[in-house]
N, C-alpha and C. Protein backbone atom coordinates (compact mmCIF):
# COMPACT_ATOMS: atom_id res chain seq x y z
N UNK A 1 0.85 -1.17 0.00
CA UNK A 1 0.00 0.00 0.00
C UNK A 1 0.89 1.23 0.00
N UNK A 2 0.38 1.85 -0.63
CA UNK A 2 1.35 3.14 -0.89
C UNK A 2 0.88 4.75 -0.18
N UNK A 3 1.24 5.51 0.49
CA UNK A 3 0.67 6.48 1.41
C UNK A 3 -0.45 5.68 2.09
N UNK A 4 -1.28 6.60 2.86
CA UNK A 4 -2.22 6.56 4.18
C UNK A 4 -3.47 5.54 3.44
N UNK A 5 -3.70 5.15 4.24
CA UNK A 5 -5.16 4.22 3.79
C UNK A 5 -6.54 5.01 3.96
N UNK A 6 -7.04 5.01 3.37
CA UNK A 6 -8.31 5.77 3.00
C UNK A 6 -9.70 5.37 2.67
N UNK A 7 -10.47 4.83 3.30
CA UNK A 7 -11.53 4.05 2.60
C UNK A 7 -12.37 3.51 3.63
N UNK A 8 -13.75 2.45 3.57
CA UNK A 8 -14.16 1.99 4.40
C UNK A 8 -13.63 0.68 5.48
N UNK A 9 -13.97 0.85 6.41
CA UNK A 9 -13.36 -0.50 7.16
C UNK A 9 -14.06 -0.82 8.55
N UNK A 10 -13.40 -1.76 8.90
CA UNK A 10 -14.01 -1.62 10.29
C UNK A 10 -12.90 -1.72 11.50
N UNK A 11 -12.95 -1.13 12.44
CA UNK A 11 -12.24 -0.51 13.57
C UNK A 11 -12.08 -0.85 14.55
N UNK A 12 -11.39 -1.63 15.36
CA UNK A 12 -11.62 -2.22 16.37
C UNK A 12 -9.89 -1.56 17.47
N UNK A 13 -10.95 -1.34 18.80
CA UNK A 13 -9.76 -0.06 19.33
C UNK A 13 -9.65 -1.30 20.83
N UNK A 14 -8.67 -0.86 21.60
CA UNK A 14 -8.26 -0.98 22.74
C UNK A 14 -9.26 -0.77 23.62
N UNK A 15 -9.73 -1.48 24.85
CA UNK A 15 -10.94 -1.49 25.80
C UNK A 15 -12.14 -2.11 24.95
N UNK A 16 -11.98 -2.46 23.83
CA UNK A 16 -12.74 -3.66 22.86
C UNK A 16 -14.13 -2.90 23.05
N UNK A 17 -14.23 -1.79 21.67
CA UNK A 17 -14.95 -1.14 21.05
C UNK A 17 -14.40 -1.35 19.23
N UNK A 18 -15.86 -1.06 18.92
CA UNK A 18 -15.84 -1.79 17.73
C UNK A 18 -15.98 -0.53 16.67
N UNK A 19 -16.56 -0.19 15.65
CA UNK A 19 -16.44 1.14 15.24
C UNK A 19 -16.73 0.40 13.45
N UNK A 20 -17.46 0.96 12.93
CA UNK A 20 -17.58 0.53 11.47
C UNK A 20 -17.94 2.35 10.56
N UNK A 21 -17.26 2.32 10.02
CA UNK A 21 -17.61 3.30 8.77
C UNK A 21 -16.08 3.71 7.66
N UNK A 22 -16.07 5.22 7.33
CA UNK A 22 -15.40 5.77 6.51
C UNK A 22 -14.21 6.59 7.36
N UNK A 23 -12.95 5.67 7.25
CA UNK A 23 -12.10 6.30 7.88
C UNK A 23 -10.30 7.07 6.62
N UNK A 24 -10.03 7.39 7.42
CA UNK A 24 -8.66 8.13 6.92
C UNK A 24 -7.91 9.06 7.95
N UNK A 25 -6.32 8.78 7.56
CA UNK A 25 -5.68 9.64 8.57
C UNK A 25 -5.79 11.50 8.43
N UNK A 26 -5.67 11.93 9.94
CA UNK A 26 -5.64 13.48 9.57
C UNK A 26 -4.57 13.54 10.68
N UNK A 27 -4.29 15.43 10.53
CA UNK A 27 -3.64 15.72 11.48
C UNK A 27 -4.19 16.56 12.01
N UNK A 28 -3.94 16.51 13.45
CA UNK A 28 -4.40 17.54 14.13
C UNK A 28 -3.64 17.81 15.52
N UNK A 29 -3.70 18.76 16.65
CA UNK A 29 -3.26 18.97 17.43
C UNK A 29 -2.00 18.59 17.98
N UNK A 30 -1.31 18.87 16.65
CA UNK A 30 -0.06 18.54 16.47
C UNK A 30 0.76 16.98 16.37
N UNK A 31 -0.39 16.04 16.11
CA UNK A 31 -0.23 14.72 15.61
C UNK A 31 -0.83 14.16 14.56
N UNK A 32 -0.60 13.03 14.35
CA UNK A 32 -1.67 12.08 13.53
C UNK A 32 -2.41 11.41 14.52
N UNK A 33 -3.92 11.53 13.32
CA UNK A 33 -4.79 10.69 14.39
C UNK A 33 -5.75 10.34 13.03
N UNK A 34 -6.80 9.37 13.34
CA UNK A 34 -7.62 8.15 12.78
C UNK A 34 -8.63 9.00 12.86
N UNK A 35 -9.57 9.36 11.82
CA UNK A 35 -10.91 9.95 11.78
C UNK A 35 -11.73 8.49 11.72
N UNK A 36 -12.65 8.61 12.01
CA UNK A 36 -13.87 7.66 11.25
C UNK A 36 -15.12 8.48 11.42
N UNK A 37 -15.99 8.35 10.52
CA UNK A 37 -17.20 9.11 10.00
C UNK A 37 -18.22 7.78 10.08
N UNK A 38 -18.93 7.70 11.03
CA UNK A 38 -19.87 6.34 11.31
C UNK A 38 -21.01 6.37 10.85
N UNK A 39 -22.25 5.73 9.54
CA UNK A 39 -23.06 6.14 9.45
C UNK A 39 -23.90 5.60 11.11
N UNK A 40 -25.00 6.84 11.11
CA UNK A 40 -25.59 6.87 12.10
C UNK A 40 -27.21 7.53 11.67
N UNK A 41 -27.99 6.73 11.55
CA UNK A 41 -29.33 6.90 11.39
C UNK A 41 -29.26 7.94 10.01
N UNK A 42 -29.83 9.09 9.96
CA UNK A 42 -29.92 9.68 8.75
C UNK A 42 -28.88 10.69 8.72
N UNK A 43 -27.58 10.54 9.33
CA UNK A 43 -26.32 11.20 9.20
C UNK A 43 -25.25 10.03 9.72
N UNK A 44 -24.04 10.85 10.19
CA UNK A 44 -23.19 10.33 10.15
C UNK A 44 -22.50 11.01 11.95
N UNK A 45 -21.83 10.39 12.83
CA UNK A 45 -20.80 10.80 13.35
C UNK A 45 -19.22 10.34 13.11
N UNK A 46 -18.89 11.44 13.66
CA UNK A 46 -17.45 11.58 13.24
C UNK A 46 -16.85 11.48 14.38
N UNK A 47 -15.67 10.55 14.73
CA UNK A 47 -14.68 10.41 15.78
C UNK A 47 -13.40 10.15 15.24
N UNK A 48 -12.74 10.61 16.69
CA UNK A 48 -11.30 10.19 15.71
C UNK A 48 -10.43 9.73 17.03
N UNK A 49 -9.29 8.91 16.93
CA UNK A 49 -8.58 8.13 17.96
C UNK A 49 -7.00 8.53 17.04
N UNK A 50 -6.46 8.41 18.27
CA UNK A 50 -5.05 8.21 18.27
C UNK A 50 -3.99 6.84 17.70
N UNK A 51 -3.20 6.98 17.14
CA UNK A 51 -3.06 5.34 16.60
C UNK A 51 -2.35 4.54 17.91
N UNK A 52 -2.01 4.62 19.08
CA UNK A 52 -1.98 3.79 19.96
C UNK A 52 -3.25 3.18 20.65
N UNK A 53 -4.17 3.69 20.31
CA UNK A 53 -5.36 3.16 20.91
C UNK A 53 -6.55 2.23 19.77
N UNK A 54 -5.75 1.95 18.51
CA UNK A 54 -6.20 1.15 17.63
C UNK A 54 -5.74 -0.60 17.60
N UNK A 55 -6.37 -0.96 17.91
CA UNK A 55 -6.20 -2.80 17.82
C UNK A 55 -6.01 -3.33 16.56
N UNK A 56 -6.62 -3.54 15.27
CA UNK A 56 -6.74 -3.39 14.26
C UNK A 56 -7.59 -2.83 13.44
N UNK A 57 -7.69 -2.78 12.39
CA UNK A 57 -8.78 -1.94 10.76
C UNK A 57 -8.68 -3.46 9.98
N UNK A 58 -9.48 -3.40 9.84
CA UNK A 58 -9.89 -3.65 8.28
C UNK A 58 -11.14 -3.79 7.41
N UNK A 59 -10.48 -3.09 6.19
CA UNK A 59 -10.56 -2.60 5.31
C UNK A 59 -12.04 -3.61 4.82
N UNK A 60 -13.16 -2.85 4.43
CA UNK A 60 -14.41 -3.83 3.80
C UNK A 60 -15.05 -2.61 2.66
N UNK A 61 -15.74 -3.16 2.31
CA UNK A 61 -17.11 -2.79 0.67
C UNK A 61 -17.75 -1.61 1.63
N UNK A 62 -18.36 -0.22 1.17
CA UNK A 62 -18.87 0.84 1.25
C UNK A 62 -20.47 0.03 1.85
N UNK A 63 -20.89 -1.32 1.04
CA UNK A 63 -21.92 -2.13 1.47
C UNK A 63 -22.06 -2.71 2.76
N UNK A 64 -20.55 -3.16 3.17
CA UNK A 64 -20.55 -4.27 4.17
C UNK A 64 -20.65 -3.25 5.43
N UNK A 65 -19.67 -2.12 5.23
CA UNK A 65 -19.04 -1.45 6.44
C UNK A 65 -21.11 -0.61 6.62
N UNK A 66 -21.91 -0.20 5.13
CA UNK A 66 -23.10 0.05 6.08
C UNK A 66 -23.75 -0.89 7.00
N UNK A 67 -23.98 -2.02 6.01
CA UNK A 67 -24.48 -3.35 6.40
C UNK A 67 -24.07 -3.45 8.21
N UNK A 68 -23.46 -3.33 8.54
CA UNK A 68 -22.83 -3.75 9.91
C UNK A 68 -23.04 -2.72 10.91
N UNK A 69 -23.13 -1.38 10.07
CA UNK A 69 -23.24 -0.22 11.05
C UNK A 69 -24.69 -0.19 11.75
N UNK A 70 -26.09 -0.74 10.58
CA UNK A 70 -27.08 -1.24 10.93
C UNK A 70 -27.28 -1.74 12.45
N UNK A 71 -26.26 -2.72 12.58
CA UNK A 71 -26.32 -3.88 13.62
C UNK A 71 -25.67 -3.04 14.68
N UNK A 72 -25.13 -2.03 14.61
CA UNK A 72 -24.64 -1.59 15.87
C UNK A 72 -25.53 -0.61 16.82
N UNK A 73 -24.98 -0.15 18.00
CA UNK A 73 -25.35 0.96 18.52
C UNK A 73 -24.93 2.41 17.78
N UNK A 74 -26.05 3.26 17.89
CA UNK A 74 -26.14 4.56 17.50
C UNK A 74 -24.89 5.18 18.34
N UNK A 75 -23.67 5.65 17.81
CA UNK A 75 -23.12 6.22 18.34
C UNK A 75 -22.95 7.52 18.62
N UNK A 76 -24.05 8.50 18.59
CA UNK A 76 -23.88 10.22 18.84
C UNK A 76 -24.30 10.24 20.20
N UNK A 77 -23.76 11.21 20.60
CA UNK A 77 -24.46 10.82 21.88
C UNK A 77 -25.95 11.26 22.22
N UNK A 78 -25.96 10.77 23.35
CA UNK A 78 -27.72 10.96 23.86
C UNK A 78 -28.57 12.06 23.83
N UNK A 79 -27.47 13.30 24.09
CA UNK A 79 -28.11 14.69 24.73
C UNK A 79 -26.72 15.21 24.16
N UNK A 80 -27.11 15.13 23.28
CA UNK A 80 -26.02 16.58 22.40
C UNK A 80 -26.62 17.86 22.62
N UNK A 81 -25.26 18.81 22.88
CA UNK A 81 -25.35 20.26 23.27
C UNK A 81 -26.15 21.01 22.77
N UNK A 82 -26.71 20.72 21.25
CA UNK A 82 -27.66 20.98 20.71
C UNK A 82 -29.49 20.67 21.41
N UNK A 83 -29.25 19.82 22.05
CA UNK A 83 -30.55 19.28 22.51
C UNK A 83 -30.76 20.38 24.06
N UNK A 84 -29.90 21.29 24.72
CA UNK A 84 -29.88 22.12 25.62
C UNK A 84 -30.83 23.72 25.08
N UNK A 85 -31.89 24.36 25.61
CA UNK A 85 -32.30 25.77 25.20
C UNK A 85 -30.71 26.53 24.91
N UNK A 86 -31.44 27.47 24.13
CA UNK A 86 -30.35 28.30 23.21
C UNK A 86 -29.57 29.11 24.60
N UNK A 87 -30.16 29.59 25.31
CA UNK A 87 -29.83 30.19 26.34
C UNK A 87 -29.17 30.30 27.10
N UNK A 88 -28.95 28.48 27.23
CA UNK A 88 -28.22 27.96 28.48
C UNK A 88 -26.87 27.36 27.91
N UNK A 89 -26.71 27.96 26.68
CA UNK A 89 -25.54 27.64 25.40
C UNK A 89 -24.79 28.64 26.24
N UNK A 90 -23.06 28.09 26.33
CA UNK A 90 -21.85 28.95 26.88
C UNK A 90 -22.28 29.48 28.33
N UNK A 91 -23.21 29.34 29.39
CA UNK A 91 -23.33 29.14 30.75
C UNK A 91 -22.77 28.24 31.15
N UNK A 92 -22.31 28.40 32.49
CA UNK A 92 -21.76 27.29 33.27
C UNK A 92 -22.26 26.65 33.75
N UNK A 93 -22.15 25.17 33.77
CA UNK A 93 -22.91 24.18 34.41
C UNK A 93 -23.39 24.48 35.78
N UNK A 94 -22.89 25.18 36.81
CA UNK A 94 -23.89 25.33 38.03
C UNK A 94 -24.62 26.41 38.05
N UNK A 95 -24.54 27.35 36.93
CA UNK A 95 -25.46 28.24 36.47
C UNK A 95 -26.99 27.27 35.64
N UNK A 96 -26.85 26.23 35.54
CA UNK A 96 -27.67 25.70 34.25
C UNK A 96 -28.94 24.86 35.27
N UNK A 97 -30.11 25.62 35.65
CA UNK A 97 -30.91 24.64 35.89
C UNK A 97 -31.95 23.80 35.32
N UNK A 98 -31.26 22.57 35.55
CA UNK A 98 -31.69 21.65 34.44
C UNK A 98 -33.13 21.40 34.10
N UNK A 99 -34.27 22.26 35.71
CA UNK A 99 -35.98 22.02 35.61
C UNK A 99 -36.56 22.59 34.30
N UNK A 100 -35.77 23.57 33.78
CA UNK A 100 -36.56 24.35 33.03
C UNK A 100 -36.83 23.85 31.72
């Protein structure tokens, strides 16, 4: 293989989490690190890991890697920051009461 690998696969990290979608290397915060873009219901999330915390990849069909994502857990999380009133956006958590 010649430069970075790029394509679909499936992901399997350290503490035995599993991970299926569209990955490729980036850089960021002054390293390399592993994106993956997971389909997730009618979008996608995006995570990315460090390459010491990768077990193995491999590499499958744009079909298989959906096929499988099916079978998994939804990985975005539960209560994204988005799901908070506009209001209580950039307040501090013991400012934030959660009754309202």
């Amino acid at each position: 293989m010649s430069g970075p690998f790029e394509g679909w696969a499936v992901l399997e990290l350290m503490g035995h989490r599993r991970r299926v979608g569209r990955v490729r290397e980036v850089e960021a915060f002054g390293g390399k690190l592993l994106r993956i873009d997971v389909p997730a219901g009618d979008g996608e999330a995006t995570e990315f890991y460090g390459c010491t915390s990768i077990y193995a990849l491999r590499p499958v069909t744009e079909e298989v890697a959906r096929d499988l994502a099916k079978t998994m857990a939804d990985p975005r999380p539960v209560r994204p920051v988005e799901y908070r009133p506009e209001r209580y956006l950039g307040a501090s958590d013991d400012l934030v009461d959660e009754r309202d």
